[in-house]
N, C-alpha and C. Protein backbone atom coordinates (compact mmCIF):
# COMPACT_ATOMS: atom_id res chain seq x y z
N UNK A 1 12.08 8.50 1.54
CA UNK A 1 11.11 7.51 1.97
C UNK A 1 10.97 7.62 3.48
N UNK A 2 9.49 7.94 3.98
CA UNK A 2 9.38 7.77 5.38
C UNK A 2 8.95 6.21 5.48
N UNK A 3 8.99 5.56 6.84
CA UNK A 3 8.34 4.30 7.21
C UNK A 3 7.94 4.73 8.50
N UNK A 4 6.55 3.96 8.86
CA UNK A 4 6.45 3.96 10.25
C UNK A 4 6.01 2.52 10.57
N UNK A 5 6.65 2.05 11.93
CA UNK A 5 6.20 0.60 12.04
C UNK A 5 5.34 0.98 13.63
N UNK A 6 4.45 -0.60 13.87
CA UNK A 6 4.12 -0.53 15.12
C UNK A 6 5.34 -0.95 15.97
N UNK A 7 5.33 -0.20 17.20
CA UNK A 7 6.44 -0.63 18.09
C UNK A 7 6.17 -2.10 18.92
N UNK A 8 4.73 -2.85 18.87
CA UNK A 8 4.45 -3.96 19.79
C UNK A 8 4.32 -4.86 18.36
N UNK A 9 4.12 -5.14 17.42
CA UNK A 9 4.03 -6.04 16.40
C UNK A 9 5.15 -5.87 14.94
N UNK A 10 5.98 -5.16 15.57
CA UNK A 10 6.61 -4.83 14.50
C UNK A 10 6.45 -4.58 13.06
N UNK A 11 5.26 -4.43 13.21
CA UNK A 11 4.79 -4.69 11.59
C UNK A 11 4.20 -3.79 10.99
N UNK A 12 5.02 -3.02 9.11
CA UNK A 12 4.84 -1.83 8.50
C UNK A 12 3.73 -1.35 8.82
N UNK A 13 3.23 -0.36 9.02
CA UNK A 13 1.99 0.47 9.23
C UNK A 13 1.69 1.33 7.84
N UNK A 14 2.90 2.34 7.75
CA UNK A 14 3.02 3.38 7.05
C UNK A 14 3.96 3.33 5.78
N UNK A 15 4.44 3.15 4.65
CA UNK A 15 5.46 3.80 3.57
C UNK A 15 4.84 4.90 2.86
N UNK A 16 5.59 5.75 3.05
CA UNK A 16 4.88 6.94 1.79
C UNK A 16 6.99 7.18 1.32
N UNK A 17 6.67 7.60 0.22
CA UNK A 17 7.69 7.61 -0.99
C UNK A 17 7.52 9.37 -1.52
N UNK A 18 8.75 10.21 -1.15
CA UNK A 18 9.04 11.28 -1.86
C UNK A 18 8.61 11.65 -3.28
N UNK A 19 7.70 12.02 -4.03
CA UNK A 19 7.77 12.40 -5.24
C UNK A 19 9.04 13.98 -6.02
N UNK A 20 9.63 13.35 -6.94
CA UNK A 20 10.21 14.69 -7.32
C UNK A 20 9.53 15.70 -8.05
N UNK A 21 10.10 17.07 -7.72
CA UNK A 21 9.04 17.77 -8.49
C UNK A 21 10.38 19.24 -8.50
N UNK A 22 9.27 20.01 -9.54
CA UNK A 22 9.90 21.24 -9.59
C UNK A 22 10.26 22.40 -8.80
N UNK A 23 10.91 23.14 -8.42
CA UNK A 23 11.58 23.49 -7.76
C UNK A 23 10.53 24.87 -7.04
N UNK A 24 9.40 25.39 -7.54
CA UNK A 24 8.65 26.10 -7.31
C UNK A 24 7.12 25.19 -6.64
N UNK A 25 7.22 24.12 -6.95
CA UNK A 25 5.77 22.95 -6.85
C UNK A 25 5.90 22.76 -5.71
N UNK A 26 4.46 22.46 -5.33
CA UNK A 26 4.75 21.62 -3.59
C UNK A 26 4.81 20.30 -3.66
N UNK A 27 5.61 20.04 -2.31
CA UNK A 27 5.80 19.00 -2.33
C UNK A 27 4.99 17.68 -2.28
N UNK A 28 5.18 16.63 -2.95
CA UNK A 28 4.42 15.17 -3.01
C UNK A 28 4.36 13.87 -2.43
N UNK A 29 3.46 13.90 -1.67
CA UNK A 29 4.37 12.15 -1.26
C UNK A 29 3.27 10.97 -2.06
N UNK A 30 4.00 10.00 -1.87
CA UNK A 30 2.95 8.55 -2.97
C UNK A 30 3.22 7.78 -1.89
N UNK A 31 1.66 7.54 -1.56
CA UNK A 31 1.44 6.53 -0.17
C UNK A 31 1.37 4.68 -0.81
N UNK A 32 2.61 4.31 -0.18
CA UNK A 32 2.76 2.67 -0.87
C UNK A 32 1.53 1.67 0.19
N UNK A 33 2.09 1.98 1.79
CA UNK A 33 1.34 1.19 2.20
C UNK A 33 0.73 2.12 3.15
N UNK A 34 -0.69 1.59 3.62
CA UNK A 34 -1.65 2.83 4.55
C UNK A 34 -2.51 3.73 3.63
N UNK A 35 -2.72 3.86 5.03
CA UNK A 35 -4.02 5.00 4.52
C UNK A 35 -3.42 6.39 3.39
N UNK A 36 -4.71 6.47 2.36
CA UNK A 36 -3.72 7.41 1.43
C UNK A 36 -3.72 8.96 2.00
N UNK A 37 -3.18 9.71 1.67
CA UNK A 37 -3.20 11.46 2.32
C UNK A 37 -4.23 11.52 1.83
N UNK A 38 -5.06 12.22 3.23
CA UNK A 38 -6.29 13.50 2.73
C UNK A 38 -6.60 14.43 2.18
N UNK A 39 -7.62 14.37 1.45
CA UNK A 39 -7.60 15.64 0.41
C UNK A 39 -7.94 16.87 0.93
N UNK A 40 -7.10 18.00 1.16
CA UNK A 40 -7.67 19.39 1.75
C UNK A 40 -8.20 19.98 0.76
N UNK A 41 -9.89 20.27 0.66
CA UNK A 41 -10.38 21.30 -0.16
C UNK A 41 -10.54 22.59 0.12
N UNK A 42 -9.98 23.43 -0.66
CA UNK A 42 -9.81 24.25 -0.80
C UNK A 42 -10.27 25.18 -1.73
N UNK A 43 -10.25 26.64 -2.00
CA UNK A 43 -11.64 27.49 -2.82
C UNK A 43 -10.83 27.13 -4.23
N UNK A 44 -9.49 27.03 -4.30
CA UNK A 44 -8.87 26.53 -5.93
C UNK A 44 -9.37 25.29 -6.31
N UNK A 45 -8.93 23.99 -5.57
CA UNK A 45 -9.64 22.74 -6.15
C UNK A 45 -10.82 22.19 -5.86
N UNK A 46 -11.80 23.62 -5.69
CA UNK A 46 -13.25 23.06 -5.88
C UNK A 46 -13.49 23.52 -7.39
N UNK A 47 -14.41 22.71 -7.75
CA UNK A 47 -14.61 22.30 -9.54
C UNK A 47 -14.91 21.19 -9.77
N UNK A 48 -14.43 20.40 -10.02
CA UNK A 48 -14.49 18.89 -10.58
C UNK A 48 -14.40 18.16 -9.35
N UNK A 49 -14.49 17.60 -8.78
CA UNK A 49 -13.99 16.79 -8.06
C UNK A 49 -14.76 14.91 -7.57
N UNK A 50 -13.64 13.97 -7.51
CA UNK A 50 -14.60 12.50 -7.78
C UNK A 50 -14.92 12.54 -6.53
N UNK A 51 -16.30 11.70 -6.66
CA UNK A 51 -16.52 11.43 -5.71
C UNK A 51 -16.83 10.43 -4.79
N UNK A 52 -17.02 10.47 -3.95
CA UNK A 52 -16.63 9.98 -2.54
C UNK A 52 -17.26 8.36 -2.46
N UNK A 53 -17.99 7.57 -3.63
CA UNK A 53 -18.35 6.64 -3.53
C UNK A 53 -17.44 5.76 -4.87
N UNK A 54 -16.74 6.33 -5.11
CA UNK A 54 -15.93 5.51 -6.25
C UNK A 54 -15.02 4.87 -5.39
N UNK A 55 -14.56 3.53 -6.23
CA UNK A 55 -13.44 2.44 -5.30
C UNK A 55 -12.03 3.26 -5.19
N UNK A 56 -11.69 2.69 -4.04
CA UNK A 56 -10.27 3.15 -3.68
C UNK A 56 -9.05 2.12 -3.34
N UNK A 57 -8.07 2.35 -3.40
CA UNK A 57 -7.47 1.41 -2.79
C UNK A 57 -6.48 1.51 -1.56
N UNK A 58 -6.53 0.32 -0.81
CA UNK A 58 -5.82 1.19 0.61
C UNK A 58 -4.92 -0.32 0.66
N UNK A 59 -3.85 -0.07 1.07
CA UNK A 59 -3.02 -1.30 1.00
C UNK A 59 -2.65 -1.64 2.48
N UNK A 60 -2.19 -3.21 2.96
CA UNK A 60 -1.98 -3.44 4.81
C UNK A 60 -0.76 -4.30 4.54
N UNK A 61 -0.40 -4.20 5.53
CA UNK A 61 0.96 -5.57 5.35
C UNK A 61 0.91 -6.03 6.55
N UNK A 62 0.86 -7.26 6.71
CA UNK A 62 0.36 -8.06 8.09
C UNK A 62 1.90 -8.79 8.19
N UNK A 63 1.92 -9.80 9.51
CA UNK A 63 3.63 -10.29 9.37
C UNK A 63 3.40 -11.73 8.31
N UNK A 64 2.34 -12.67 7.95
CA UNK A 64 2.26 -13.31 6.81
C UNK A 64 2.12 -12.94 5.34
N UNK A 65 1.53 -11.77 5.22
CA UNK A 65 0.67 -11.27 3.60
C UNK A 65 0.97 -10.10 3.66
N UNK A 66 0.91 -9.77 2.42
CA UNK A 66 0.62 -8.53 1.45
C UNK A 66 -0.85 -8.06 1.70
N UNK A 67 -1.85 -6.99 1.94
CA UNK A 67 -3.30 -7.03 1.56
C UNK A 67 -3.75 -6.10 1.25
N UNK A 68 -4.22 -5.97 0.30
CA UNK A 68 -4.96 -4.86 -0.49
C UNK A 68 -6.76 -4.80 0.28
N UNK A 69 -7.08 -3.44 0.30
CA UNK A 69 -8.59 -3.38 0.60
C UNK A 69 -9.06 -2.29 -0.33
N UNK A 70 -9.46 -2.74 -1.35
CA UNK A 70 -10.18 -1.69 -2.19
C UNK A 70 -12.20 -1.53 -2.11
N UNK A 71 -12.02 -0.45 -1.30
CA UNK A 71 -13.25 0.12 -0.46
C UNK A 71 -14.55 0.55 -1.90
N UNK A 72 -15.87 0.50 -1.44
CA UNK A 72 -16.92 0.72 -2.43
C UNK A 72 -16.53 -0.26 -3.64
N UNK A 73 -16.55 -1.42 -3.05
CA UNK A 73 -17.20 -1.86 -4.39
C UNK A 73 -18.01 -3.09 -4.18
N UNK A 74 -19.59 -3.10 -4.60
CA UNK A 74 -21.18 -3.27 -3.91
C UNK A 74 -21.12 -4.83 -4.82
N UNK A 75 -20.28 -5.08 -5.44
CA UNK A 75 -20.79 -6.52 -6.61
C UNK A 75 -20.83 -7.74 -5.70
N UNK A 76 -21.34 -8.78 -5.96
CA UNK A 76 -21.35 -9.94 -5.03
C UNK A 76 -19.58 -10.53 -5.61
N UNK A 77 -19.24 -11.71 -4.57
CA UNK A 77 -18.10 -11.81 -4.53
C UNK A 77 -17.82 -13.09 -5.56
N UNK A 78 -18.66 -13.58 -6.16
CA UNK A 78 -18.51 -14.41 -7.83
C UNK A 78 -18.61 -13.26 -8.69
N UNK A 79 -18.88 -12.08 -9.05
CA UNK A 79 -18.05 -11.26 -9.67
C UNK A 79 -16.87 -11.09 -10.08
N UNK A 80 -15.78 -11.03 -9.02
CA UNK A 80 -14.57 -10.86 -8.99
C UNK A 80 -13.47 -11.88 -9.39
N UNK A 81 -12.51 -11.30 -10.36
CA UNK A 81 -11.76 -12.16 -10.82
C UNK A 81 -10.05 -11.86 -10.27
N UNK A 82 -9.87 -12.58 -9.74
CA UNK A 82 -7.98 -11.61 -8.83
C UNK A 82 -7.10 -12.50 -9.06
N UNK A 83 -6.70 -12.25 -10.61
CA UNK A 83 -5.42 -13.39 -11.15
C UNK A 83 -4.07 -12.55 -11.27
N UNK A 84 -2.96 -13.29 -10.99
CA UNK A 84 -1.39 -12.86 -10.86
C UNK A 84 -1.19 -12.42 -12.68
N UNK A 85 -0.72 -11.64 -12.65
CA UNK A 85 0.07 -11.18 -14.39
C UNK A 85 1.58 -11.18 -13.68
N UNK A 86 2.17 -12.16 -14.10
CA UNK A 86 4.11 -12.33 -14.11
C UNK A 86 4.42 -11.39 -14.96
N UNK A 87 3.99 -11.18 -16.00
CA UNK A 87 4.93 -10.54 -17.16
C UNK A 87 4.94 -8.92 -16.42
N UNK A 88 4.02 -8.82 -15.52
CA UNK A 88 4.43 -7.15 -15.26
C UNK A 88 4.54 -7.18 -13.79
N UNK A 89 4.85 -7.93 -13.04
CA UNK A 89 4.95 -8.27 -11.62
C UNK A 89 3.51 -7.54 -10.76
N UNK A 90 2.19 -7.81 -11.25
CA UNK A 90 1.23 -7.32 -10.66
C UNK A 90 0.02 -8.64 -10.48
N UNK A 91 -0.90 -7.75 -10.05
CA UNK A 91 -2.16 -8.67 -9.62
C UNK A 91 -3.38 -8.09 -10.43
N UNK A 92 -4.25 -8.37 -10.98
CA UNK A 92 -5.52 -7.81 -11.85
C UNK A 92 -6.21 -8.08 -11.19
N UNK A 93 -7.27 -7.38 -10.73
CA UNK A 93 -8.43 -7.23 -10.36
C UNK A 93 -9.78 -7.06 -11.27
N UNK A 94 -10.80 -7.71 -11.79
CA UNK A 94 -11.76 -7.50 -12.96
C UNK A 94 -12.98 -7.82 -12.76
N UNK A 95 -13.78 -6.92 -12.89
CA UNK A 95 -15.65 -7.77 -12.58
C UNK A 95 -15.83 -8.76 -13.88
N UNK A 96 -16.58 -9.41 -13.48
CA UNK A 96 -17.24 -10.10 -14.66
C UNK A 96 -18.34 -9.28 -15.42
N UNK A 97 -18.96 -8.27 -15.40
CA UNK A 97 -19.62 -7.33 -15.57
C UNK A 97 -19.31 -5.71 -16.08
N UNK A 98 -17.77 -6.26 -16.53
CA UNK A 98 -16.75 -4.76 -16.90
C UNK A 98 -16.90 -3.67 -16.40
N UNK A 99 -17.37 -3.79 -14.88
CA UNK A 99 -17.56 -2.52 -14.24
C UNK A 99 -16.47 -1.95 -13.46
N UNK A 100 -15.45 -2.84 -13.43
CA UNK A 100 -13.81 -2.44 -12.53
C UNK A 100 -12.69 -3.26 -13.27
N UNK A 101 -11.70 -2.70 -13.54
CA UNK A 101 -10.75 -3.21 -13.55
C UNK A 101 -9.22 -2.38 -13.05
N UNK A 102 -8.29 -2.90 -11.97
CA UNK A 102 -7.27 -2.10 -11.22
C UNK A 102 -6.24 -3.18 -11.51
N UNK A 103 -5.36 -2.69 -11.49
CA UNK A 103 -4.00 -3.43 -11.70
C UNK A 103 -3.16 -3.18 -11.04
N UNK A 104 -3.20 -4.09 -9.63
CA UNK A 104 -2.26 -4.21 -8.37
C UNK A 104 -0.57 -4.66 -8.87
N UNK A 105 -0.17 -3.29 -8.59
CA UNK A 105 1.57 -3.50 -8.21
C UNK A 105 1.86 -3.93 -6.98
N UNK A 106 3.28 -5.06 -7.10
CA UNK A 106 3.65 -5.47 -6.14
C UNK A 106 4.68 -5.33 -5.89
N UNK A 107 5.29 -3.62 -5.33
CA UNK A 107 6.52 -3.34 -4.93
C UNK A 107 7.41 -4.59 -3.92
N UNK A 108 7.05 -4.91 -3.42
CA UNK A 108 8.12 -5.97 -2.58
C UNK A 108 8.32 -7.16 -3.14
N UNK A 109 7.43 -7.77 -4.13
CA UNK A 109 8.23 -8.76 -4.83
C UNK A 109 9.16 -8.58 -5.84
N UNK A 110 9.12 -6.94 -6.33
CA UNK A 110 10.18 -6.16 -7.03
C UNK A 110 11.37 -6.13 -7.12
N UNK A 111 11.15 -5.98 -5.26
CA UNK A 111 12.31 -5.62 -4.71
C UNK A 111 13.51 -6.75 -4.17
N UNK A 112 12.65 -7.82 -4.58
CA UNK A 112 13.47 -9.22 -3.97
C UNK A 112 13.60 -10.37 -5.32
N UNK A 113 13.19 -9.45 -6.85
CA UNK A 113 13.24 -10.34 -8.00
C UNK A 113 12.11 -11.23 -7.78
N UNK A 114 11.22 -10.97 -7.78
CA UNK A 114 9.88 -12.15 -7.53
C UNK A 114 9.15 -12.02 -8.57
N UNK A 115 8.05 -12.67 -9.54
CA UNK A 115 6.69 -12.19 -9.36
C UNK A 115 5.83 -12.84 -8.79
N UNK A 116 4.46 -12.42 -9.02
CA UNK A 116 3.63 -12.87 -8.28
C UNK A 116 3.19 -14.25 -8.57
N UNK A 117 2.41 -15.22 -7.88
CA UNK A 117 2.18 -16.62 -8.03
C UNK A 117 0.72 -16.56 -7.87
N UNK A 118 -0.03 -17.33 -8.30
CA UNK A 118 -1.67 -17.29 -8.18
C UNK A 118 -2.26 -18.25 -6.96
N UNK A 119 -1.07 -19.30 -6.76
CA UNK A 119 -1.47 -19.96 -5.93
C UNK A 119 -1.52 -19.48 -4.24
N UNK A 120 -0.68 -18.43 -4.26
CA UNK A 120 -0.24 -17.39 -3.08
C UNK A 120 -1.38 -16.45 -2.67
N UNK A 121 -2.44 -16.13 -4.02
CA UNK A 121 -3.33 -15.26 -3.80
C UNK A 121 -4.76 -16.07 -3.68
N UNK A 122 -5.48 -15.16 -2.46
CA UNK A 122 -6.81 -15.54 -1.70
C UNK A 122 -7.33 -13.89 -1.60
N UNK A 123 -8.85 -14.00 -1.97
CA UNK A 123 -9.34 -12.67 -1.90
C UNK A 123 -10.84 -12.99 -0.87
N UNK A 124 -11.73 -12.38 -0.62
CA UNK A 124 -13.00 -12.47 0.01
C UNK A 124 -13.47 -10.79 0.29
N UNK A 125 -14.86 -11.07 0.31
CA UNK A 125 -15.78 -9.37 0.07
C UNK A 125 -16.60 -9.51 1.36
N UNK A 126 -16.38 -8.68 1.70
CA UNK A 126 -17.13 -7.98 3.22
C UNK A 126 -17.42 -6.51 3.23
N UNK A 127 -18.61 -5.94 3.44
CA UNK A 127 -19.13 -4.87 4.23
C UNK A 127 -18.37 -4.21 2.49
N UNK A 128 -18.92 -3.92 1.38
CA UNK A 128 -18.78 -3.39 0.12
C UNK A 128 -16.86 -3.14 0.09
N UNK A 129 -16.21 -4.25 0.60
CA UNK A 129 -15.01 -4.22 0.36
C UNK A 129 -14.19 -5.17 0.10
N UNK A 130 -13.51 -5.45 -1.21
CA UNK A 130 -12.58 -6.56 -1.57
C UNK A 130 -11.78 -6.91 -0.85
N UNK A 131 -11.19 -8.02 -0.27
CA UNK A 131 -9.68 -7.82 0.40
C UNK A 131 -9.02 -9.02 -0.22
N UNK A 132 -8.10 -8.61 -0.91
CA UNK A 132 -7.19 -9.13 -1.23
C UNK A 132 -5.60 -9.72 -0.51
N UNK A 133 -5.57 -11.31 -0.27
CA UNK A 133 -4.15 -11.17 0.66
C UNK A 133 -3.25 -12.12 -0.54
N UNK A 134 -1.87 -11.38 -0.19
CA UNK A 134 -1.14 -12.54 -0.60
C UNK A 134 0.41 -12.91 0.42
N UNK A 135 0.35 -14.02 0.07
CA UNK A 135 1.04 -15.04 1.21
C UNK A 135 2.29 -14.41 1.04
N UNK A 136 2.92 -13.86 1.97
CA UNK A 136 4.83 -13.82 1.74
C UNK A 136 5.53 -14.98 1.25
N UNK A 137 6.54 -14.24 0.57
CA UNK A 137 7.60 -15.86 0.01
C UNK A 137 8.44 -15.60 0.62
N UNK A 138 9.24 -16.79 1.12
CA UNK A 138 10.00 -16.54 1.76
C UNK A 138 11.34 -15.64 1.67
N UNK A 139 11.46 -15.22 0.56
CA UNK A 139 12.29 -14.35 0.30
C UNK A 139 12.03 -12.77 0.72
N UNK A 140 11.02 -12.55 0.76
CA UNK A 140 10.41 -11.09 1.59
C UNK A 140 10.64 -11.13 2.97
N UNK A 141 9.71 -12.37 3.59
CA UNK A 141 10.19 -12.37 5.00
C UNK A 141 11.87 -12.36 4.97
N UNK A 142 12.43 -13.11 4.39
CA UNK A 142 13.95 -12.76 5.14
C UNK A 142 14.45 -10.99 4.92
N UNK A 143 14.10 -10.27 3.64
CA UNK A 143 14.37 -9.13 3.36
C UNK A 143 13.85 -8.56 4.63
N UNK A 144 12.40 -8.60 5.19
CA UNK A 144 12.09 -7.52 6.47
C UNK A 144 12.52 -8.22 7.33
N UNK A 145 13.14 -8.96 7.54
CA UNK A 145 14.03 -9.57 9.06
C UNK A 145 15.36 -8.55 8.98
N UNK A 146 15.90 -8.56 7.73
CA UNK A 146 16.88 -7.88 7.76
C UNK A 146 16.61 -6.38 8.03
N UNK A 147 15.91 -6.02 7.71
CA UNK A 147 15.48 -4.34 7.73
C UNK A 147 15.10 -4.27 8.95
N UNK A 148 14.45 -5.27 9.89
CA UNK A 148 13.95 -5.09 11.27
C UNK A 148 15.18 -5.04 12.20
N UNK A 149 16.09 -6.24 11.64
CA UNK A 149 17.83 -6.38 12.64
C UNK A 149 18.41 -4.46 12.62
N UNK A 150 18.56 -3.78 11.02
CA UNK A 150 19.00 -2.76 11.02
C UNK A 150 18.35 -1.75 11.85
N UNK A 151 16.91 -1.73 11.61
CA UNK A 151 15.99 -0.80 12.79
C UNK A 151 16.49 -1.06 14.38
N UNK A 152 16.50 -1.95 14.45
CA UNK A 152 16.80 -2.14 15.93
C UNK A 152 18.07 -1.28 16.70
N UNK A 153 19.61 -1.23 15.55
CA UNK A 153 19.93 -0.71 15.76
C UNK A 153 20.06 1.03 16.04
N UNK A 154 19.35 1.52 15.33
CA UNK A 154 18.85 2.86 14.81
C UNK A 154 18.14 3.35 16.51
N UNK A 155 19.19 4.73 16.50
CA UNK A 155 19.19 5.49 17.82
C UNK A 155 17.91 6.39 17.63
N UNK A 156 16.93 5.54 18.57
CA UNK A 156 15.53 6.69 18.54
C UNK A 156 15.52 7.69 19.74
N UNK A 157 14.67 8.38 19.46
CA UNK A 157 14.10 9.92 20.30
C UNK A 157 12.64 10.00 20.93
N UNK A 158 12.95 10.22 22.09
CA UNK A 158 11.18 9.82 22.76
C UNK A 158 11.25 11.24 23.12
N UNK A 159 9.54 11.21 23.62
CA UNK A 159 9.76 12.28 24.03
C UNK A 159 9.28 13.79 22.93
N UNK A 160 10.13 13.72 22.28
CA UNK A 160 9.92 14.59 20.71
C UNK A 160 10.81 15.76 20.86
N UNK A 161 11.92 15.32 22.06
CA UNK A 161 12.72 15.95 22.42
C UNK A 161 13.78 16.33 20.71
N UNK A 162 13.76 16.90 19.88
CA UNK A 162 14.93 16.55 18.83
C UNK A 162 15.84 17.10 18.70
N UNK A 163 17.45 16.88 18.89
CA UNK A 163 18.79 17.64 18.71
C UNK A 163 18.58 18.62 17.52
N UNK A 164 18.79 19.69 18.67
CA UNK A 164 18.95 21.06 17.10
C UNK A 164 19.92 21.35 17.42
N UNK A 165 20.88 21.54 16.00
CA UNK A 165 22.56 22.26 16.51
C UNK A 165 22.38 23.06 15.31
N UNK A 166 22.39 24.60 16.20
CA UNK A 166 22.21 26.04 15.70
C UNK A 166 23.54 26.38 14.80
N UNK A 167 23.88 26.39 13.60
CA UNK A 167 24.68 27.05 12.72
C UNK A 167 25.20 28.73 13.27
């Protein structure tokens, strides 16, 4: 797992998550929060390919909320339906018009035994984009207090100077 935080707001920017794979495959990463990796096209994976106006989803973590921004999608904002599912620790997303439906995971309430609450979630549509926030419980904020105390300690490198010790 890489993380990158801002150094003036302290607050996640980046998680991308190692995928395992076979020992000949290249390597994978699965972007949790941020912008997702770019697709390099190339003369093999031209063929099929979706395109560039279908919804996406790009996830933010602010120091109050969780927020999802899932980009291209043109419906007015009484369309949209963004109710909590407990039984699978996620968030549904659904038109009234069966033209979308995504099913938001919520790794950090996972990670602290939570699920999600409906009363926590607030959504609004701007410029053909959903944004979805949901409120931290207080049990998250204390989890990234703790992860921020441990960062602090953690001996960084400026510069890009990095210790190589030659075998």
């Amino acid at each position: 797992m890489a993380e990158e935080y801002s150094t003036e707001t302290n607050v996640l920017l980046r998680r991308a998550l190692k995928t395992k794979s076979s020992i000949l495959s290249k390597e994978n990463w699965t972007v949790e929060v941020g912008d997702p990796e770019v697709q390099r096209t190339t003369v093999e994976s031209i063929g099929i390919k979706e395109t560039s106006d279908s919804p996406y989803v790009v996830r933010r973590v602010t120091k109050t909320s969780l927020e999802w921004r899932i980009r291209n999608l043109p419906y007015p904002v009484e369309t949209y339906s963004v109710t909590a599912n407990q039984q699978r620790c996620s968030i549904v997303v659904e038109t009234t018009n069966k033209k979308y439906y995504k099913e938001l995971k919520v790794p950090d309430l996972e990670r602290v035994g939570l699920s999600p609450i409906q009363n926590n979630i607030s959504f609004t549509h701007k410029y053909n984009t959903l944004i979805i926030s949901y409120k931290k419980p207080e049990e998250v904020l204390d989890m990234e207090r703790k992860v921020l105390q441990e960062l602090k300690t953690v001996k960084t490198i400026k510069g890009g100077n990095l210790p190589c010790n030659p075998s």
